[in-house]
Protein backbone atom coordinates (compact mmCIF):
# COMPACT_ATOMS: atom_id res chain seq x y z
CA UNK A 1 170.34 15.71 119.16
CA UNK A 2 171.65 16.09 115.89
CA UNK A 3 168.64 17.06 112.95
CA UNK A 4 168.71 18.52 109.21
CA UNK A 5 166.99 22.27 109.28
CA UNK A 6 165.68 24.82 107.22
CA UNK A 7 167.08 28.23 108.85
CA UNK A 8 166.13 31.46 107.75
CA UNK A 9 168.47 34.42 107.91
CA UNK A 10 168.10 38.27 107.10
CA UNK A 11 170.73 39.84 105.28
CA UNK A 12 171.86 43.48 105.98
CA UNK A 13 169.74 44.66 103.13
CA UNK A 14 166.36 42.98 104.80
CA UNK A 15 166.29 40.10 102.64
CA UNK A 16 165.04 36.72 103.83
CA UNK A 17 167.54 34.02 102.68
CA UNK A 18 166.93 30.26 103.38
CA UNK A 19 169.64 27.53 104.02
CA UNK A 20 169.84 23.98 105.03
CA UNK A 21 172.42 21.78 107.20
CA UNK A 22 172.84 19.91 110.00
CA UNK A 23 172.22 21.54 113.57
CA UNK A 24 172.56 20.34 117.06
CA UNK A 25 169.32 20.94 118.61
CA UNK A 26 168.22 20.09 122.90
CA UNK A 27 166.47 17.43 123.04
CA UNK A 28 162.51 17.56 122.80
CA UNK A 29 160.58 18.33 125.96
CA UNK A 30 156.96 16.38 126.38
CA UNK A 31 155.95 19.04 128.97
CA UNK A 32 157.18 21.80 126.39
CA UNK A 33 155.17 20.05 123.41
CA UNK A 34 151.60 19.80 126.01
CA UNK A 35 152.39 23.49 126.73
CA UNK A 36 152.34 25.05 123.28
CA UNK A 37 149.79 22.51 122.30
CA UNK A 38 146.98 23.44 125.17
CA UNK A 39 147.97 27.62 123.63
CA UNK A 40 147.13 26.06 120.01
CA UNK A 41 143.85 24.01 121.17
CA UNK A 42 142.78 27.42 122.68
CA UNK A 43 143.58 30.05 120.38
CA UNK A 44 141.63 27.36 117.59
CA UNK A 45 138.57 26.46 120.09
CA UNK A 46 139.32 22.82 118.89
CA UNK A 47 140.10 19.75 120.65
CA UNK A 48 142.01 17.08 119.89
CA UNK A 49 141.08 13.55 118.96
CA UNK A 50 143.50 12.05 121.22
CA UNK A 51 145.36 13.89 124.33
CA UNK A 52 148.85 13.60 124.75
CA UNK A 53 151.68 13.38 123.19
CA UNK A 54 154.88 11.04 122.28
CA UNK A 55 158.64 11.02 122.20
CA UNK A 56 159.61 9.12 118.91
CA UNK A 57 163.53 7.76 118.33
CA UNK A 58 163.83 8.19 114.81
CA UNK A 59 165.27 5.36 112.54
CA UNK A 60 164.47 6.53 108.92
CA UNK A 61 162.99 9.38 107.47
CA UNK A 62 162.13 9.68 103.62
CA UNK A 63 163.09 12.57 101.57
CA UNK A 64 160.40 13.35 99.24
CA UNK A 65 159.65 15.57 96.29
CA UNK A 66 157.92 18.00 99.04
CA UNK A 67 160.94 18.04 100.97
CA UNK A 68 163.48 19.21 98.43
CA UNK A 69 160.66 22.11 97.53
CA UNK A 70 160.61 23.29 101.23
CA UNK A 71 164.21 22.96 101.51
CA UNK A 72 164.07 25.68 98.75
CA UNK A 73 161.78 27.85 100.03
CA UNK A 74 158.61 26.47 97.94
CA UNK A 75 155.96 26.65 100.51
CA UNK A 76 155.00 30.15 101.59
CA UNK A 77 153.09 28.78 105.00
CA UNK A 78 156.26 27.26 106.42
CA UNK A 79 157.25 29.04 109.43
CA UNK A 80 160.06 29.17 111.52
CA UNK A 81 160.93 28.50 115.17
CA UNK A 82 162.88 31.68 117.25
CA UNK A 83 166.28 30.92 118.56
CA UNK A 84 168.79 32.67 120.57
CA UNK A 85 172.58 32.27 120.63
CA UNK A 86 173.52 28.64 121.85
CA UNK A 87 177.16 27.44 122.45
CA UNK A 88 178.20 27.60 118.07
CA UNK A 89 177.47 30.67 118.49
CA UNK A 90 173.88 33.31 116.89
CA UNK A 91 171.81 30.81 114.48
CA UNK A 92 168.58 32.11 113.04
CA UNK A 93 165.32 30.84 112.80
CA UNK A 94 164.77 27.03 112.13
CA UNK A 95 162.49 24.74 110.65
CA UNK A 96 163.24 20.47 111.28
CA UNK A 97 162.95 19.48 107.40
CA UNK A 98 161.25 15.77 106.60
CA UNK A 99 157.77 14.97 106.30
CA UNK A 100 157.13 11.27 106.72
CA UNK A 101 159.27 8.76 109.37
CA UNK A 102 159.43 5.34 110.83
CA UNK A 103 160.93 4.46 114.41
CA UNK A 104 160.10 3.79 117.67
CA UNK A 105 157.66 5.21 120.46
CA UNK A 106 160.30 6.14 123.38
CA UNK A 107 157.79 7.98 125.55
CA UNK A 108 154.48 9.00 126.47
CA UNK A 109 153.13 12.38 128.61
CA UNK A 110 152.79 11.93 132.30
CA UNK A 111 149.43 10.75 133.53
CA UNK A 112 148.20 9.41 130.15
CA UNK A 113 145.83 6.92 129.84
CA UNK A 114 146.43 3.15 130.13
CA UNK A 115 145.92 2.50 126.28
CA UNK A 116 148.36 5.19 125.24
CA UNK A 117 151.15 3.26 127.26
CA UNK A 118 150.95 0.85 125.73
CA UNK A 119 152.49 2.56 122.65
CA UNK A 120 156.05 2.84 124.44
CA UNK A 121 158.48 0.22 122.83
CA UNK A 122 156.21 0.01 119.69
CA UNK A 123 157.33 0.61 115.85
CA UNK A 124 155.26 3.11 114.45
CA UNK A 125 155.57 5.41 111.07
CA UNK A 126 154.23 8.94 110.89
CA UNK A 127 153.13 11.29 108.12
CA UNK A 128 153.19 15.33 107.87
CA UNK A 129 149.99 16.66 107.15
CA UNK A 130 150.01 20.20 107.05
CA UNK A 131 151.87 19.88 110.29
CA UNK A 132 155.60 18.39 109.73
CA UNK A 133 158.43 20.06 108.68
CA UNK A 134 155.81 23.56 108.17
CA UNK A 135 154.42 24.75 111.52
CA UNK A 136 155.90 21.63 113.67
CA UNK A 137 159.55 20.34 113.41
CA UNK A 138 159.40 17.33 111.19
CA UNK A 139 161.25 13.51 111.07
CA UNK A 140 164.66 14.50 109.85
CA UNK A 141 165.93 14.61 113.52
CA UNK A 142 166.78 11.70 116.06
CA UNK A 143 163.69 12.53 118.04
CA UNK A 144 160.46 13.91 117.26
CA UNK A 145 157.61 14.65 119.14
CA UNK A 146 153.98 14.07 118.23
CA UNK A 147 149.98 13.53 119.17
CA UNK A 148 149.38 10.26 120.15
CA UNK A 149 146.50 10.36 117.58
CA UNK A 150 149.37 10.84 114.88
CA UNK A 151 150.45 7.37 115.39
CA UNK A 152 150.25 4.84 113.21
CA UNK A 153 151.80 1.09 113.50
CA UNK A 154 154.41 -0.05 111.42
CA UNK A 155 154.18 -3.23 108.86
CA UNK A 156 156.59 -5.84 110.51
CA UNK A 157 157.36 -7.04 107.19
CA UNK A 158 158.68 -3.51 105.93
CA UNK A 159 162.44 -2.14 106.35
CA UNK A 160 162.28 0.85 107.99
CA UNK A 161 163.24 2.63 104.95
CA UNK A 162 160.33 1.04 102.81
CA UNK A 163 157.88 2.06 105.62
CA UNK A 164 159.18 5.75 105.88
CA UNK A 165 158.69 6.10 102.50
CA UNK A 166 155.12 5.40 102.48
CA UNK A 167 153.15 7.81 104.51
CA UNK A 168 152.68 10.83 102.21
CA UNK A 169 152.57 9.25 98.61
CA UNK A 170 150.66 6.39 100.37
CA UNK A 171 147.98 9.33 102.02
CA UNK A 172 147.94 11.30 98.73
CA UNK A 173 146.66 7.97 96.55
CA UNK A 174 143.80 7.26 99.52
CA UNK A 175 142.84 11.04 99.20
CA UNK A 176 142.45 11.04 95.20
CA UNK A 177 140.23 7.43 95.22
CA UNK A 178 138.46 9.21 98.49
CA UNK A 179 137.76 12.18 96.25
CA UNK A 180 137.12 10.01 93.28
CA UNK A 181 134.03 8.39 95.21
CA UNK A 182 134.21 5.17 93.98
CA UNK A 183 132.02 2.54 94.60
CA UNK A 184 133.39 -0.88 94.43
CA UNK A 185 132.35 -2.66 91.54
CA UNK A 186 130.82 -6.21 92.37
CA UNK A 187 129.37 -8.80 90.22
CA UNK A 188 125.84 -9.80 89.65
CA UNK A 189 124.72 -5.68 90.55
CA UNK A 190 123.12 -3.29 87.97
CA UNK A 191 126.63 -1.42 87.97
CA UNK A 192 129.12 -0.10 85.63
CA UNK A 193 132.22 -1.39 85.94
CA UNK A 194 134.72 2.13 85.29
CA UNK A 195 137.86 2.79 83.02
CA UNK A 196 140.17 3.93 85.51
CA UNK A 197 143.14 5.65 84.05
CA UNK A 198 145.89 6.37 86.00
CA UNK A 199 148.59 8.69 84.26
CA UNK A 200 152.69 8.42 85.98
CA UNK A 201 151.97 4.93 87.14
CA UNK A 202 155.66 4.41 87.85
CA UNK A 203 155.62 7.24 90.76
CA UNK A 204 155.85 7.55 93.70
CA UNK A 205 152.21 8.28 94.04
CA UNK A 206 151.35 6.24 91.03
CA UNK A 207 152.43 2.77 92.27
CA UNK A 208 150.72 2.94 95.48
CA UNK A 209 147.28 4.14 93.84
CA UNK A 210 147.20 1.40 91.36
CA UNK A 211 147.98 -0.77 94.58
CA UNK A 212 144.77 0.62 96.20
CA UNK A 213 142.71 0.61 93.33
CA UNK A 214 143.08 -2.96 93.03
CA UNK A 215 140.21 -4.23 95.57
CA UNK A 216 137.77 -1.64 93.66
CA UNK A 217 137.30 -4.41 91.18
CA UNK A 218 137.08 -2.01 88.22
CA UNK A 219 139.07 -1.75 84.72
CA UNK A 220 142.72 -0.11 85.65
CA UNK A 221 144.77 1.24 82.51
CA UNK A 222 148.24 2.63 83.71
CA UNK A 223 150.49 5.02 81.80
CA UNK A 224 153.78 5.93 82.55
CA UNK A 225 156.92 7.14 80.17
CA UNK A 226 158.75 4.98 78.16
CA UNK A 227 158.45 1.14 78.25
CA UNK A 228 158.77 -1.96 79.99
CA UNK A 229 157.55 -3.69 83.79
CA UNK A 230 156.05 -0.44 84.75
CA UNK A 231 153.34 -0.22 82.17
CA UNK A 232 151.90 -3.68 83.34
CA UNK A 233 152.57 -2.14 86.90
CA UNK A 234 148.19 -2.95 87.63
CA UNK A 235 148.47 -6.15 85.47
CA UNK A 236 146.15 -4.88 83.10
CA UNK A 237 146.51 -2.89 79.67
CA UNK A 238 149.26 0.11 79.38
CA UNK A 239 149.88 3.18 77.66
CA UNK A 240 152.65 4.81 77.37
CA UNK A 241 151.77 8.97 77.48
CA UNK A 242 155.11 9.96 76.11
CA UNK A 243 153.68 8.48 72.66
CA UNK A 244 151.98 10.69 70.51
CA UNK A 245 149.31 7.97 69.93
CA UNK A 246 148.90 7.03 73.63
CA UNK A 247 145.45 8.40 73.28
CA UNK A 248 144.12 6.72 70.70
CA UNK A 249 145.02 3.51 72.57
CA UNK A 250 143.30 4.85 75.26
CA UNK A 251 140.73 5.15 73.11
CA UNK A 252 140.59 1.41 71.69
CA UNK A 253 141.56 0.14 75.36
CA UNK A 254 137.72 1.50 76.58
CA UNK A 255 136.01 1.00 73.53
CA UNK A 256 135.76 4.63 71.97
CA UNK A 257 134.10 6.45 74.98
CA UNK A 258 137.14 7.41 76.91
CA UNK A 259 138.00 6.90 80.45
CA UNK A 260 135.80 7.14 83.17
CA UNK A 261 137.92 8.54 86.03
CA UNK A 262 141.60 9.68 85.48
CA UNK A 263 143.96 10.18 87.87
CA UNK A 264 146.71 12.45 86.80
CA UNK A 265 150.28 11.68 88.97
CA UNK A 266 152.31 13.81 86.31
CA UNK A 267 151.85 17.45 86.96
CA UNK A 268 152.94 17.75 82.92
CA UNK A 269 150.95 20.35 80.99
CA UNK A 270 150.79 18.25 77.86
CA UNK A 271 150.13 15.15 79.37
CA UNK A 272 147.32 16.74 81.37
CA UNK A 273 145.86 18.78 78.24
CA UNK A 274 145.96 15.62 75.92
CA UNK A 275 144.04 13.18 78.66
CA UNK A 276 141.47 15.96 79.27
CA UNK A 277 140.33 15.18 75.54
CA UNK A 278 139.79 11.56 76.26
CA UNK A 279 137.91 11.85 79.47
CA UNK A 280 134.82 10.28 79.45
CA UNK A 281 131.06 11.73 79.99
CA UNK A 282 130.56 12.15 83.57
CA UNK A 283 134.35 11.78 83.86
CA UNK A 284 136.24 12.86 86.68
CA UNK A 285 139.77 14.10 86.47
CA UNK A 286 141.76 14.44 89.38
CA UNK A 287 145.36 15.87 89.98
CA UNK A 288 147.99 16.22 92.35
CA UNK A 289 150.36 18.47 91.15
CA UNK A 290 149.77 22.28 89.15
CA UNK A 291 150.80 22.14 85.56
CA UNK A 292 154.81 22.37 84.58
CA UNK A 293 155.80 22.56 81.28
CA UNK A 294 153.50 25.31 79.73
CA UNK A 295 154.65 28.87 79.83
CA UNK A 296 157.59 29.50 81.63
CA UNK A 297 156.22 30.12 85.07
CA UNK A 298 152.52 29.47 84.64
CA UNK A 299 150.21 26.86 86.45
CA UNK A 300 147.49 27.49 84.16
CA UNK A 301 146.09 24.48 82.33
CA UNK A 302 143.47 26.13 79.50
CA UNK A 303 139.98 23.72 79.27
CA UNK A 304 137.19 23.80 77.00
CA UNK A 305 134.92 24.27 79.46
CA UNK A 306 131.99 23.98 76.91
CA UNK A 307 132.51 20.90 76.64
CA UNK A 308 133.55 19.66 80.31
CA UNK A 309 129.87 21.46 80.68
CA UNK A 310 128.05 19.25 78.13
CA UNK A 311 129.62 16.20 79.21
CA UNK A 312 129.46 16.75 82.84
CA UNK A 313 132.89 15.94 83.91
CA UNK A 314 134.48 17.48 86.90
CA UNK A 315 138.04 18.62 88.04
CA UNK A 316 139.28 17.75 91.69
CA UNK A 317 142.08 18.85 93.08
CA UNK A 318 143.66 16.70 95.56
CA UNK A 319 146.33 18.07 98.12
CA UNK A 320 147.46 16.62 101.36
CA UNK A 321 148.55 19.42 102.77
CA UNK A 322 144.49 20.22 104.03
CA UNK A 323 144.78 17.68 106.42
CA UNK A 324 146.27 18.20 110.10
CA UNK A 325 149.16 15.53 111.59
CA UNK A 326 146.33 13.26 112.80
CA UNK A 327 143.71 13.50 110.03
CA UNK A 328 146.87 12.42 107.81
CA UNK A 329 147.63 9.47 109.93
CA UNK A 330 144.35 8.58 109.88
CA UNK A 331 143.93 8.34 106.08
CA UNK A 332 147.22 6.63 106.18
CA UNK A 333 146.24 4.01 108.68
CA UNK A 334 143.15 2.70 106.68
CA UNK A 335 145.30 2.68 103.58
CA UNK A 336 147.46 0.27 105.03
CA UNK A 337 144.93 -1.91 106.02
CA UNK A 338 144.32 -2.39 102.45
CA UNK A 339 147.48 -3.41 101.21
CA UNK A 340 149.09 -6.59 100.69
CA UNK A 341 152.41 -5.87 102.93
CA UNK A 342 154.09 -9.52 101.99
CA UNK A 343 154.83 -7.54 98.86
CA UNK A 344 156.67 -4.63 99.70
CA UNK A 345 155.25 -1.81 97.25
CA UNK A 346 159.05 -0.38 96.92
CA UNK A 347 161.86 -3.39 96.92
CA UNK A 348 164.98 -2.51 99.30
CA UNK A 349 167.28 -2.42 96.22
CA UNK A 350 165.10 0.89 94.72
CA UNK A 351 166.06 2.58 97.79
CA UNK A 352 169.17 4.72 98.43
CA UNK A 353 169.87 4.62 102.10
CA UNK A 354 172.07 7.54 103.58
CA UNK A 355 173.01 8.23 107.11
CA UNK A 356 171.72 11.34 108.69
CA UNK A 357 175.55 13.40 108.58
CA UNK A 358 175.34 13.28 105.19
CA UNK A 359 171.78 14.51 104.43
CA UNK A 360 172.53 18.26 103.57
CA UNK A 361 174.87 16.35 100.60
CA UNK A 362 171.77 14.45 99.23
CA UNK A 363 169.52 17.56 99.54
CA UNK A 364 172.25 19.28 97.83
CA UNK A 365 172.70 15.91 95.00
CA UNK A 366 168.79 15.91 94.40
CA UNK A 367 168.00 19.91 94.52
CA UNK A 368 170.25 19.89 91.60
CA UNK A 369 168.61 16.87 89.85
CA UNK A 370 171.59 14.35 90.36
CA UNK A 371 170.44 11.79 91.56
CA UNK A 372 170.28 8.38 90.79
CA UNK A 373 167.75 7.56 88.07
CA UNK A 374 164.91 5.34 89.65
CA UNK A 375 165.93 5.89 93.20
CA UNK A 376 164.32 6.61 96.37
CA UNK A 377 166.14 8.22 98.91
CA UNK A 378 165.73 8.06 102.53
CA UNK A 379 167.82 9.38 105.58
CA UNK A 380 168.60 6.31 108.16
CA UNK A 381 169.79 6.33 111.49
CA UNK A 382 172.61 4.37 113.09
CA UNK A 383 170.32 2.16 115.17
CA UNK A 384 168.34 1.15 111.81
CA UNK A 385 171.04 -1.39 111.09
């Protein structure tokens, strides 16, 4: 089969240098996938929720921000899988890049159970965890191989670009409103009803957490660069946080106190130091991304944590990479079940569809920040049209 991989090489001076292109790989082996698996479940003294595993026929598989950053080396737990010499001669070892996918269930292990049969023949879509593309080959291949409790069904109504797209920015919003705690807000109860800001509305992220925090029945600002559709993205008021003043509408939009939860989508270092200031008492501010945009190679934000301490706020970190392959479809699973799939979060015309020979191209296109402005991009496979 025919997948895009990460390979790591050692030069003659001991260096490790990374690459990525295409590579023909075998085909993956159930009975190889149950034996490493039954080593992993041992050597952790776990178990796992679900037994068995899956043979998926890929037919899209999303390239994500995460993606291009492995693809350049940007996540020190990635590991790689040995190799040998194979018929195009020595290769080294090799990662599967791509962390979320949508296709169908080919396959099941021998002997399991009734109920996970009856998977075979269905559409599913997958997410990474800390899994995917790092310690397990991930979706940018024709087949993959994964837990049955890693399976989640597909939308009907989605493309199976628009559904491959989903799982991690999808995952990532349910884990910041998980984190958040929110209660929903419901008429007629001694309850406040929240300022909910979220900052980079027009994200990937962004979108699909103002899409979730829609049934919470609380007060959603959104704020996202420049202007236009995306600032009434929630249907409710916008700011636009590349304006120097976006904080004192902030400020008028919640009456002077400042909002009560803010969820940061950004990752910019001014845009995160400017919406600490307006975050309420009790406030919570939570972020997916380390601060770019400050001094040249530093992830430090600096707070005045005198007053975060008087007013009681808190920082929460969110990051999807804590979760294994099936806690991640999990998450991803209820989120789903909470969204109106009649209309499709991203429309087929913001999508950039490219077949799988020429994904080391787009990796190359998007690595060096050429792509096309407001596009997704997502690898599909002949039999997804």
């Amino acid at each position: 089969m025919l997948a895009l991989v990460l390979e790591q090489r050692v030069s003659n001076d001991g260096a490790k240098e990374l690459s990525y292109d295409l590579r023909e790989l075998p085909l993956p082996s159930l009975e190889e996938e149950e034996r490493s698996s039954q080593v992993e479940v041992a050597s952790q003294h776990h178990q796992q929720e679900e037994s068995g595993h899956a043979v998926i026929k890929v037919y899209a598989s999303a390239i994500h921000p995460s993606d291009l950053l492995n693809s350049r080396g940007g996540f020190p737990y990635t590991t790689f899988q040995q190799t040998g010499t194979s018929n195009v001669g020595h290769q080294g070892p090799y990662r599967v890049l791509g962390r979320d996918l949508s296709g169908v269930v080919q396959s099941v292990s021998r002997g399991a159970s009734l109920s996970a049969q009856t998977w075979i023949n269905k559409q599913v879509v997958c997410t990474s965890g800390y899994d995917l593309s790092f310690s397990r080959h991930g979706t940018s291949a024709q087949y993959v191989v994964l837990p049955l409790s890693a399976l989640v069904e597909k939308p009907s109504s989605l493309s199976w670009s628009q559904a491959a797209l989903l799982g991690v920015p999808l995952q990532t919003a349910s884990l910041m409103i998980q984190r958040a705690q929110i209660q929903a807000y419901e008429e007629g109860r001694q309850q406040q009803k929240l300022d909910m800001l979220v900052l980079g509305c027009s994200g990937n992220v962004g979108r699909m957490l103002v899409e979730l925090l829609r049934s919470t029945g609380h007060n959603i600002i959104t704020a996202a660069r420049g202007t236009g559709a995306m600032l009434n993205l929630a249907s409710a008021a916008g700011a636009d946080e590349g304006s120097p003043s976006w904080t004192e509408q902030l400020k008028e939009l919640t009456g002077s106190k400042g909002a009560d939860i803010i969820f940061d989508c950004t990752g910019n270092f001014e845009v995160q130091s400017a919406s600490l200031c307006v975050l309420a008492k009790f406030g919570k501010f939570l972020f997916i991304a380390a601060p770019k945009g400050g001094a040249p190679g530093s992830t430090v934000l600096g707070i005045d944590m005198m007053r975060m301490y008087r007013l009681g706020q808190s920082l929460l970190g969110v990051n999807s990479l804590l979760y294994d392959v099936a806690q991640a479809n999990a998450q991803l699973n209820h989120s789903l079940a909470l969204i109106d799939h009649t209309k499709p979060l991203l429309a087929q015309e913001e999508i950039e569809e490219v077949p799988l020979r020429l994904a080391k191209q787009t990796y190359d296109l998007l690595n060096g920040k050429q792509g096309r402005a407001g596009k997704k991009y997502c690898i599909v496979f002949d039999e997804a049209h």
